[in-house]
N, C-alpha and C. Protein backbone atom coordinates (compact mmCIF):
# COMPACT_ATOMS: atom_id res chain seq x y z
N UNK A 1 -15.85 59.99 264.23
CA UNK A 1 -15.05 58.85 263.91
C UNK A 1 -15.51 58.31 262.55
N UNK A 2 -14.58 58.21 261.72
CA UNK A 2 -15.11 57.36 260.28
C UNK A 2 -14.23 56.32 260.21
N UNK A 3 -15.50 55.24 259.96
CA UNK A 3 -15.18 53.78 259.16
C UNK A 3 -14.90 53.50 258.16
N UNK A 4 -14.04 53.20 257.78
CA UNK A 4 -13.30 53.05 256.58
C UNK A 4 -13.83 51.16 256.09
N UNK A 5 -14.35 51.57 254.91
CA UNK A 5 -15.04 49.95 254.37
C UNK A 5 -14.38 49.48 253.08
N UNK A 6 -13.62 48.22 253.30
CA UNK A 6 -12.63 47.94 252.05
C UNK A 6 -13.76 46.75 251.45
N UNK A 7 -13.80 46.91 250.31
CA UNK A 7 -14.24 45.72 249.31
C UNK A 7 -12.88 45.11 248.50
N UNK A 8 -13.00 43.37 248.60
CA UNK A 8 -12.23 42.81 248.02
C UNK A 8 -13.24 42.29 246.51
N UNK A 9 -12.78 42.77 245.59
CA UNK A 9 -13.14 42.33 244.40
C UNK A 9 -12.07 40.92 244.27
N UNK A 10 -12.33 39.94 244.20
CA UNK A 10 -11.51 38.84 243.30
C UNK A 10 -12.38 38.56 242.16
N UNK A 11 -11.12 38.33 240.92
CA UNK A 11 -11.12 38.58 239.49
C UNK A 11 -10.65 37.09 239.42
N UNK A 12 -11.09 35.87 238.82
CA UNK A 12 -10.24 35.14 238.27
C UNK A 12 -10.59 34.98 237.03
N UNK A 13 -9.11 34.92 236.78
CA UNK A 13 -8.50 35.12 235.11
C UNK A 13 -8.06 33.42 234.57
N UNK A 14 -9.30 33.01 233.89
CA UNK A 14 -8.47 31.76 233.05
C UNK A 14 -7.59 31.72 232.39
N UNK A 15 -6.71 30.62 232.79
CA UNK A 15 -5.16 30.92 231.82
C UNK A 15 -5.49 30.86 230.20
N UNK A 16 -4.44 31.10 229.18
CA UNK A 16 -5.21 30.94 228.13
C UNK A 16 -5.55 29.53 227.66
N UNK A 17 -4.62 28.49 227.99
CA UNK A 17 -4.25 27.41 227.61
C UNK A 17 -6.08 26.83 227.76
N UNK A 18 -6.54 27.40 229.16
CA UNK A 18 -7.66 26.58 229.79
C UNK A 18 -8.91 27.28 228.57
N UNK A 19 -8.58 28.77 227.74
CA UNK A 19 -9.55 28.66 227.19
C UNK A 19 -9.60 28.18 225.83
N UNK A 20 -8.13 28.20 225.39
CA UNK A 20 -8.30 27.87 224.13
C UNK A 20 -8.69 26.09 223.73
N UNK A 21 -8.51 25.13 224.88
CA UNK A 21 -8.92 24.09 225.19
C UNK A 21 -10.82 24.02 225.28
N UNK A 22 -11.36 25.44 225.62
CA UNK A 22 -13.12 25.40 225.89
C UNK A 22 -13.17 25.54 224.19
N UNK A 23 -13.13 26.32 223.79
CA UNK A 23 -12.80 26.47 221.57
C UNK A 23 -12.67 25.16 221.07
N UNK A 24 -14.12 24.52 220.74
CA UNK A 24 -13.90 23.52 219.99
C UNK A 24 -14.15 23.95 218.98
N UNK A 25 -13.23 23.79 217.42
CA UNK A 25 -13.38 23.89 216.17
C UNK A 25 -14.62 22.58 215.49
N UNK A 26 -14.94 23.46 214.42
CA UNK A 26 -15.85 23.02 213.43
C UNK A 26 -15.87 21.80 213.44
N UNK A 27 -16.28 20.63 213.30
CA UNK A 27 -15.32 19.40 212.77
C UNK A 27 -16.04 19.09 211.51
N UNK A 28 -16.99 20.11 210.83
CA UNK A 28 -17.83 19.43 209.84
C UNK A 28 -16.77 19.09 208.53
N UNK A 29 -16.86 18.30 207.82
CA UNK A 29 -16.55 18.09 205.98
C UNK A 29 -17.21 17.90 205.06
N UNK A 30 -16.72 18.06 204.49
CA UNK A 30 -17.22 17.99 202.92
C UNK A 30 -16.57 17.16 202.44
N UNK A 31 -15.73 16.60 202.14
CA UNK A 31 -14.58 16.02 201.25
C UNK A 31 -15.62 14.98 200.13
N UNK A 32 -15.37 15.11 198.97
CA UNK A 32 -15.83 13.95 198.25
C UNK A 32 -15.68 13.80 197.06
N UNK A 33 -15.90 12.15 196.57
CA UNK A 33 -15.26 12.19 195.53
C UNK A 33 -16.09 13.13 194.33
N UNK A 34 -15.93 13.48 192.76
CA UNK A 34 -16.24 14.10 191.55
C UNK A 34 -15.66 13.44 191.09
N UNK A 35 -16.18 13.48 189.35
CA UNK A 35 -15.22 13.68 188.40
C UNK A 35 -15.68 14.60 187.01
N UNK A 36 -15.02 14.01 186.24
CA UNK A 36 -15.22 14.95 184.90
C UNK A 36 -14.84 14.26 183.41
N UNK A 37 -15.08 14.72 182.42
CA UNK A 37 -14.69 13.68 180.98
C UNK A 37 -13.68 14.49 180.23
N UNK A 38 -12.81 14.04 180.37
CA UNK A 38 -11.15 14.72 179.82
C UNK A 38 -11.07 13.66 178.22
N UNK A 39 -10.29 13.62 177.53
CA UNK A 39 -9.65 13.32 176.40
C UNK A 39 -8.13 13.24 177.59
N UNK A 40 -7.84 11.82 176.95
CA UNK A 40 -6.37 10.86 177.44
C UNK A 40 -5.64 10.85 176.34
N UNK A 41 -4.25 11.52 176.60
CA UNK A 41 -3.70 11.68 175.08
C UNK A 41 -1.97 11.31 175.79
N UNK A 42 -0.74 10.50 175.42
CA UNK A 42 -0.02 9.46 176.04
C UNK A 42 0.83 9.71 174.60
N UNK A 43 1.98 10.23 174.66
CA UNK A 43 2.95 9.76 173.51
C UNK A 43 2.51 9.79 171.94
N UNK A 44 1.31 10.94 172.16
CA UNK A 44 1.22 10.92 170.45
C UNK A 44 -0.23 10.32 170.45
N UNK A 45 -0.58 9.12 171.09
CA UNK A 45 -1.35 8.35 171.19
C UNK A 45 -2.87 8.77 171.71
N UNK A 46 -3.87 8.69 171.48
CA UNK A 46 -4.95 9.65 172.01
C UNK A 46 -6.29 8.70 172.68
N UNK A 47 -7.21 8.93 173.37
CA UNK A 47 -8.35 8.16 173.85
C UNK A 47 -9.27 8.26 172.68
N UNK A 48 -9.93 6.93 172.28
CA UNK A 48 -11.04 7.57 171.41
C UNK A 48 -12.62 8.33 171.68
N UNK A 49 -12.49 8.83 172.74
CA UNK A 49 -13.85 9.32 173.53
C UNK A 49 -13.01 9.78 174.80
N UNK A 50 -13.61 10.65 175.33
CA UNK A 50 -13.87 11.00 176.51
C UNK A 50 -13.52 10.52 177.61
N UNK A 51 -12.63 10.37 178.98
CA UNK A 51 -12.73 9.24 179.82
C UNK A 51 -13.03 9.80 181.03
N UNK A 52 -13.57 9.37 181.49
CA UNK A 52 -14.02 9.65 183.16
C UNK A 52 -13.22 9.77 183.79
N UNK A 53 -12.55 11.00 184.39
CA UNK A 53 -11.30 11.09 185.51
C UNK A 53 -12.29 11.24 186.49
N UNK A 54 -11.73 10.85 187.86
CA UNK A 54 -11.99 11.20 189.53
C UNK A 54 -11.55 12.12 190.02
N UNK A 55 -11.91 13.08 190.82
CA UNK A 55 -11.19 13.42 192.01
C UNK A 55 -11.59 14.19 193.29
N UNK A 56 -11.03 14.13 194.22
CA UNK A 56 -10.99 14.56 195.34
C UNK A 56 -11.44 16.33 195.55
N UNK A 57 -12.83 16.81 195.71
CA UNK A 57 -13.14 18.14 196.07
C UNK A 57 -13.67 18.39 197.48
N UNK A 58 -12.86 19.07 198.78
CA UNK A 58 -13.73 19.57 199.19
C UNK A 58 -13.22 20.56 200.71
N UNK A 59 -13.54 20.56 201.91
CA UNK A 59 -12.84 21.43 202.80
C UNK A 59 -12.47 20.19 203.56
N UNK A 60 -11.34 20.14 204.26
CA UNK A 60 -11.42 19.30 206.11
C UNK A 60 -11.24 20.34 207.13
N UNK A 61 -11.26 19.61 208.36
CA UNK A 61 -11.36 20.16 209.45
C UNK A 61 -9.32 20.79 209.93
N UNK A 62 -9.14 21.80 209.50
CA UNK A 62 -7.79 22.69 210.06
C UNK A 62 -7.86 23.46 210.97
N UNK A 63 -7.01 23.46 211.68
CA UNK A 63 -7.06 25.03 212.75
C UNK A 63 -5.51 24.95 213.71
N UNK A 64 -5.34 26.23 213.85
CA UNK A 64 -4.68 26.64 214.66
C UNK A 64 -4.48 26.82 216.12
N UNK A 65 -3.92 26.44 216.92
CA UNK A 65 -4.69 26.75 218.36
C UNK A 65 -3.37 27.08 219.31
N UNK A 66 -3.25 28.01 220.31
CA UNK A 66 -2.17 28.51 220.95
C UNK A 66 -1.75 27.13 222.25
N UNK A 67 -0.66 27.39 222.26
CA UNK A 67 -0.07 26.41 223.33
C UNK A 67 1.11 27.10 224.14
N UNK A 68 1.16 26.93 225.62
CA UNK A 68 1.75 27.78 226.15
C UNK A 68 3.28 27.69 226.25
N UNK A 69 3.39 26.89 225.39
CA UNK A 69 4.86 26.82 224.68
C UNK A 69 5.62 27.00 223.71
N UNK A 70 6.28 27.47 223.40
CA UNK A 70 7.60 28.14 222.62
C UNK A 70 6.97 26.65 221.32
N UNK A 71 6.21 27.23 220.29
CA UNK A 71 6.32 28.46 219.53
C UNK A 71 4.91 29.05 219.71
N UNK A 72 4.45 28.45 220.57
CA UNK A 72 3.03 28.88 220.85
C UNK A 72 1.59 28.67 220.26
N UNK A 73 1.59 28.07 218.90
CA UNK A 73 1.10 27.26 218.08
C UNK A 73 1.28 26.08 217.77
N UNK A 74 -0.05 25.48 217.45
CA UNK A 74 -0.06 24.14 217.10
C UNK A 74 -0.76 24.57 215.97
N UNK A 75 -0.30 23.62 214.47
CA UNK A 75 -1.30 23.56 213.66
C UNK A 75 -1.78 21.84 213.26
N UNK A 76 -2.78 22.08 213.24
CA UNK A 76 -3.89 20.52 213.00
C UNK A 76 -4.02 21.05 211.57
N UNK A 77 -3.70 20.45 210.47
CA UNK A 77 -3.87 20.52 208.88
C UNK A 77 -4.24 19.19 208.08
N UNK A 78 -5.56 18.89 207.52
CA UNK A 78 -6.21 18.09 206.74
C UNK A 78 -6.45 18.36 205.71
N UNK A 79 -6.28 17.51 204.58
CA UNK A 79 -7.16 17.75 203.34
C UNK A 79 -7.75 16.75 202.77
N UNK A 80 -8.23 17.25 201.71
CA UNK A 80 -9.22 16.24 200.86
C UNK A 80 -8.60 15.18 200.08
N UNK A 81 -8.75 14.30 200.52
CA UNK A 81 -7.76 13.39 199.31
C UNK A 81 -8.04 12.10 199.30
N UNK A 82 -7.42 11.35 198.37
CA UNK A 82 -7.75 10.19 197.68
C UNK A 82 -6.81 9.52 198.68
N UNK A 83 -8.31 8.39 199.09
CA UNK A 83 -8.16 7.23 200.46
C UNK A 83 -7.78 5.92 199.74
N UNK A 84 -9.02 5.67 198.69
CA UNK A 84 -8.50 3.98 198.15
C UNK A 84 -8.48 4.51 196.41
N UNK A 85 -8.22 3.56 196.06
CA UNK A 85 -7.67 4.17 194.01
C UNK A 85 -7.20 2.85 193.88
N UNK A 86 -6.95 2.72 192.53
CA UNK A 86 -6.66 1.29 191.34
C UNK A 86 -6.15 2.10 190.46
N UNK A 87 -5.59 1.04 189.29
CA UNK A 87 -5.53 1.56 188.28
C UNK A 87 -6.18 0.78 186.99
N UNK A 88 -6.83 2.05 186.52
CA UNK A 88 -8.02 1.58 185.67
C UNK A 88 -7.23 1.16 184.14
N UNK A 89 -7.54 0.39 183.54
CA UNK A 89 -6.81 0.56 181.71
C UNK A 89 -7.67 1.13 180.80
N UNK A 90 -7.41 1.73 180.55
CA UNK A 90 -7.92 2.31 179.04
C UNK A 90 -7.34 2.29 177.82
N UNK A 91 -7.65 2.41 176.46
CA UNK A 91 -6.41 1.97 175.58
C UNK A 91 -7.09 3.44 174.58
N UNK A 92 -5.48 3.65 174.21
CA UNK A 92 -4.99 4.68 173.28
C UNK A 92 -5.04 3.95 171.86
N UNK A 93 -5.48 5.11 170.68
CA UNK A 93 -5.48 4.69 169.58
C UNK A 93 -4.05 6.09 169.27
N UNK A 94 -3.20 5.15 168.19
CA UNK A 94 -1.93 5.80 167.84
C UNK A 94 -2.24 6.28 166.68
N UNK A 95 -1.47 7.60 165.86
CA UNK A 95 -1.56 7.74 164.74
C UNK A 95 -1.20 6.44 164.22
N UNK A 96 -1.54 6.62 162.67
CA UNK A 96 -1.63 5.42 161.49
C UNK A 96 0.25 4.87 161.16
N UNK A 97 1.18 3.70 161.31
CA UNK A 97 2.23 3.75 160.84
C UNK A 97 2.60 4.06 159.32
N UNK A 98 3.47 4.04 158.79
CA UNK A 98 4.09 4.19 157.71
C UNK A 98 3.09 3.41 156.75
N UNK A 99 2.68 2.05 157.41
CA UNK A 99 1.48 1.18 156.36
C UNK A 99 0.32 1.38 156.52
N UNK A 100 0.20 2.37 157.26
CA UNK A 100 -1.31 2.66 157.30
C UNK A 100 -2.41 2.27 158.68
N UNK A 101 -1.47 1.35 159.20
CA UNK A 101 -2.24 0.82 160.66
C UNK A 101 -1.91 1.21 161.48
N UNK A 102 -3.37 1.38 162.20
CA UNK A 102 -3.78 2.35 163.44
C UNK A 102 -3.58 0.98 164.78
N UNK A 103 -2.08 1.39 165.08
CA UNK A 103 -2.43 1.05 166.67
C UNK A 103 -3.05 1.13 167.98
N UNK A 104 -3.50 0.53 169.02
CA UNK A 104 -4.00 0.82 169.90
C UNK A 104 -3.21 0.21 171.48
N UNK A 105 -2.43 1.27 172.07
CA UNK A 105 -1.97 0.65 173.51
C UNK A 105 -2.62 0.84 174.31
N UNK A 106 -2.49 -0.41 175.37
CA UNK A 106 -3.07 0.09 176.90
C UNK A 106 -2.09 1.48 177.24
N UNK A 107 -3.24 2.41 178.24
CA UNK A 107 -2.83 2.94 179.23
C UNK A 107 -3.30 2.75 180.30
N UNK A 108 -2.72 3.06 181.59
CA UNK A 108 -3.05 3.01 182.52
C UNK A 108 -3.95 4.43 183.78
N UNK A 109 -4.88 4.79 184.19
CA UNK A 109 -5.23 5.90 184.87
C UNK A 109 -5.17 5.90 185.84
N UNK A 110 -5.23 6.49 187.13
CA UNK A 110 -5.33 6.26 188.76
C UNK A 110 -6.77 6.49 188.43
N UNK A 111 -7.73 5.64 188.92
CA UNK A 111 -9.12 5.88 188.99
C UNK A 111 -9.51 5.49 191.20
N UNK A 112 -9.93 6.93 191.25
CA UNK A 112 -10.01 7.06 192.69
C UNK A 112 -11.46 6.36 193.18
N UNK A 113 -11.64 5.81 194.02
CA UNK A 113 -12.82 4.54 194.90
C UNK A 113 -13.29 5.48 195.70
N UNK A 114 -12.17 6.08 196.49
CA UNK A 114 -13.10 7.13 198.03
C UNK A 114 -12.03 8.07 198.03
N UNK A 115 -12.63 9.45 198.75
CA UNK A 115 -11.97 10.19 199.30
C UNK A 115 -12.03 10.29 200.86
N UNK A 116 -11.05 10.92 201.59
CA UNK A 116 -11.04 11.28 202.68
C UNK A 116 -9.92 12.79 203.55
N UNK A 117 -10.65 12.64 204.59
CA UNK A 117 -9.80 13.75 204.83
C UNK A 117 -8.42 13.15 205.68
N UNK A 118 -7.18 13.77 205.34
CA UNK A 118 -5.80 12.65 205.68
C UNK A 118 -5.49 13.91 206.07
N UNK A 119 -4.41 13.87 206.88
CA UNK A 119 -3.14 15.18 207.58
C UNK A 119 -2.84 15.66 205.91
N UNK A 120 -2.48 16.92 206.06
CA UNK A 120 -1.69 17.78 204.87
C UNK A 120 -0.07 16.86 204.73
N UNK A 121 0.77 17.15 203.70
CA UNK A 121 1.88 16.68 203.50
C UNK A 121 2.78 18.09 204.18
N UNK A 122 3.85 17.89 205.16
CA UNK A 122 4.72 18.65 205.66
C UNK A 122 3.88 19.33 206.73
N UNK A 123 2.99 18.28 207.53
CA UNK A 123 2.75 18.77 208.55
C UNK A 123 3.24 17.17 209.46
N UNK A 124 3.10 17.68 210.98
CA UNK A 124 3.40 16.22 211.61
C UNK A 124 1.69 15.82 212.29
């Protein structure tokens, strides 16, 4: 007489939803402000030195992650960008007129305070 011996293996399979929810992304940044010394030049009109521009360098936190719905992706999109800003004046010296005098107008610069990381533009 032979005994016949069944083994039940059970397998459970996490859905994906449940793992892509365990996948926590990076959240580190960088974002911050820089700047650099450009020449401001406006209608002819030029900076007499150098001026300190600002700006925004660095990575944020993006990612992709599946969802078990039609379209099956989500995207989370951040970037680096300018949080608070003014506008700074600086004044332009003009070429010399017809009599010889050298004008000088205000201009105006966006001079950036902080950066941060904000949603991308044309994402929701």
């Amino acid at each position: 007489m032979k005994v016949a011996l069944c083994f039940c293996l059970v397998i459970f399979l996490a859905p994906l939803e449940i793992l892509a929810r365990r996948r926590k992304p990076s959240l580190r940044t960088n974002c911050e402000l820089k700047s650099l010394r450009v020449p401001i030049e406006r209608n002819g009109c030029r900076s007499k030195s150098y001026v300190e521009v600002k700006y925004c360098d660095g990575n944020c936190y993006s990612m992709t992650s599946y969802t078990p719905e039609y379209p099956y992706y989500k995207s989370h999109c951040h970037c680096c960008k300018a949080y608070k800003e003014r506008a700074r004046k600086i004044e332009l010296e003009c070429p010399p007129d017809a009599n010889g005098v050298i004008k000088t107008v205000p201009h105006y610069v966006p001079d950036i305070l902080e950066c941060k990381c904000k949603k991308c533009e044309g994402h929701k």
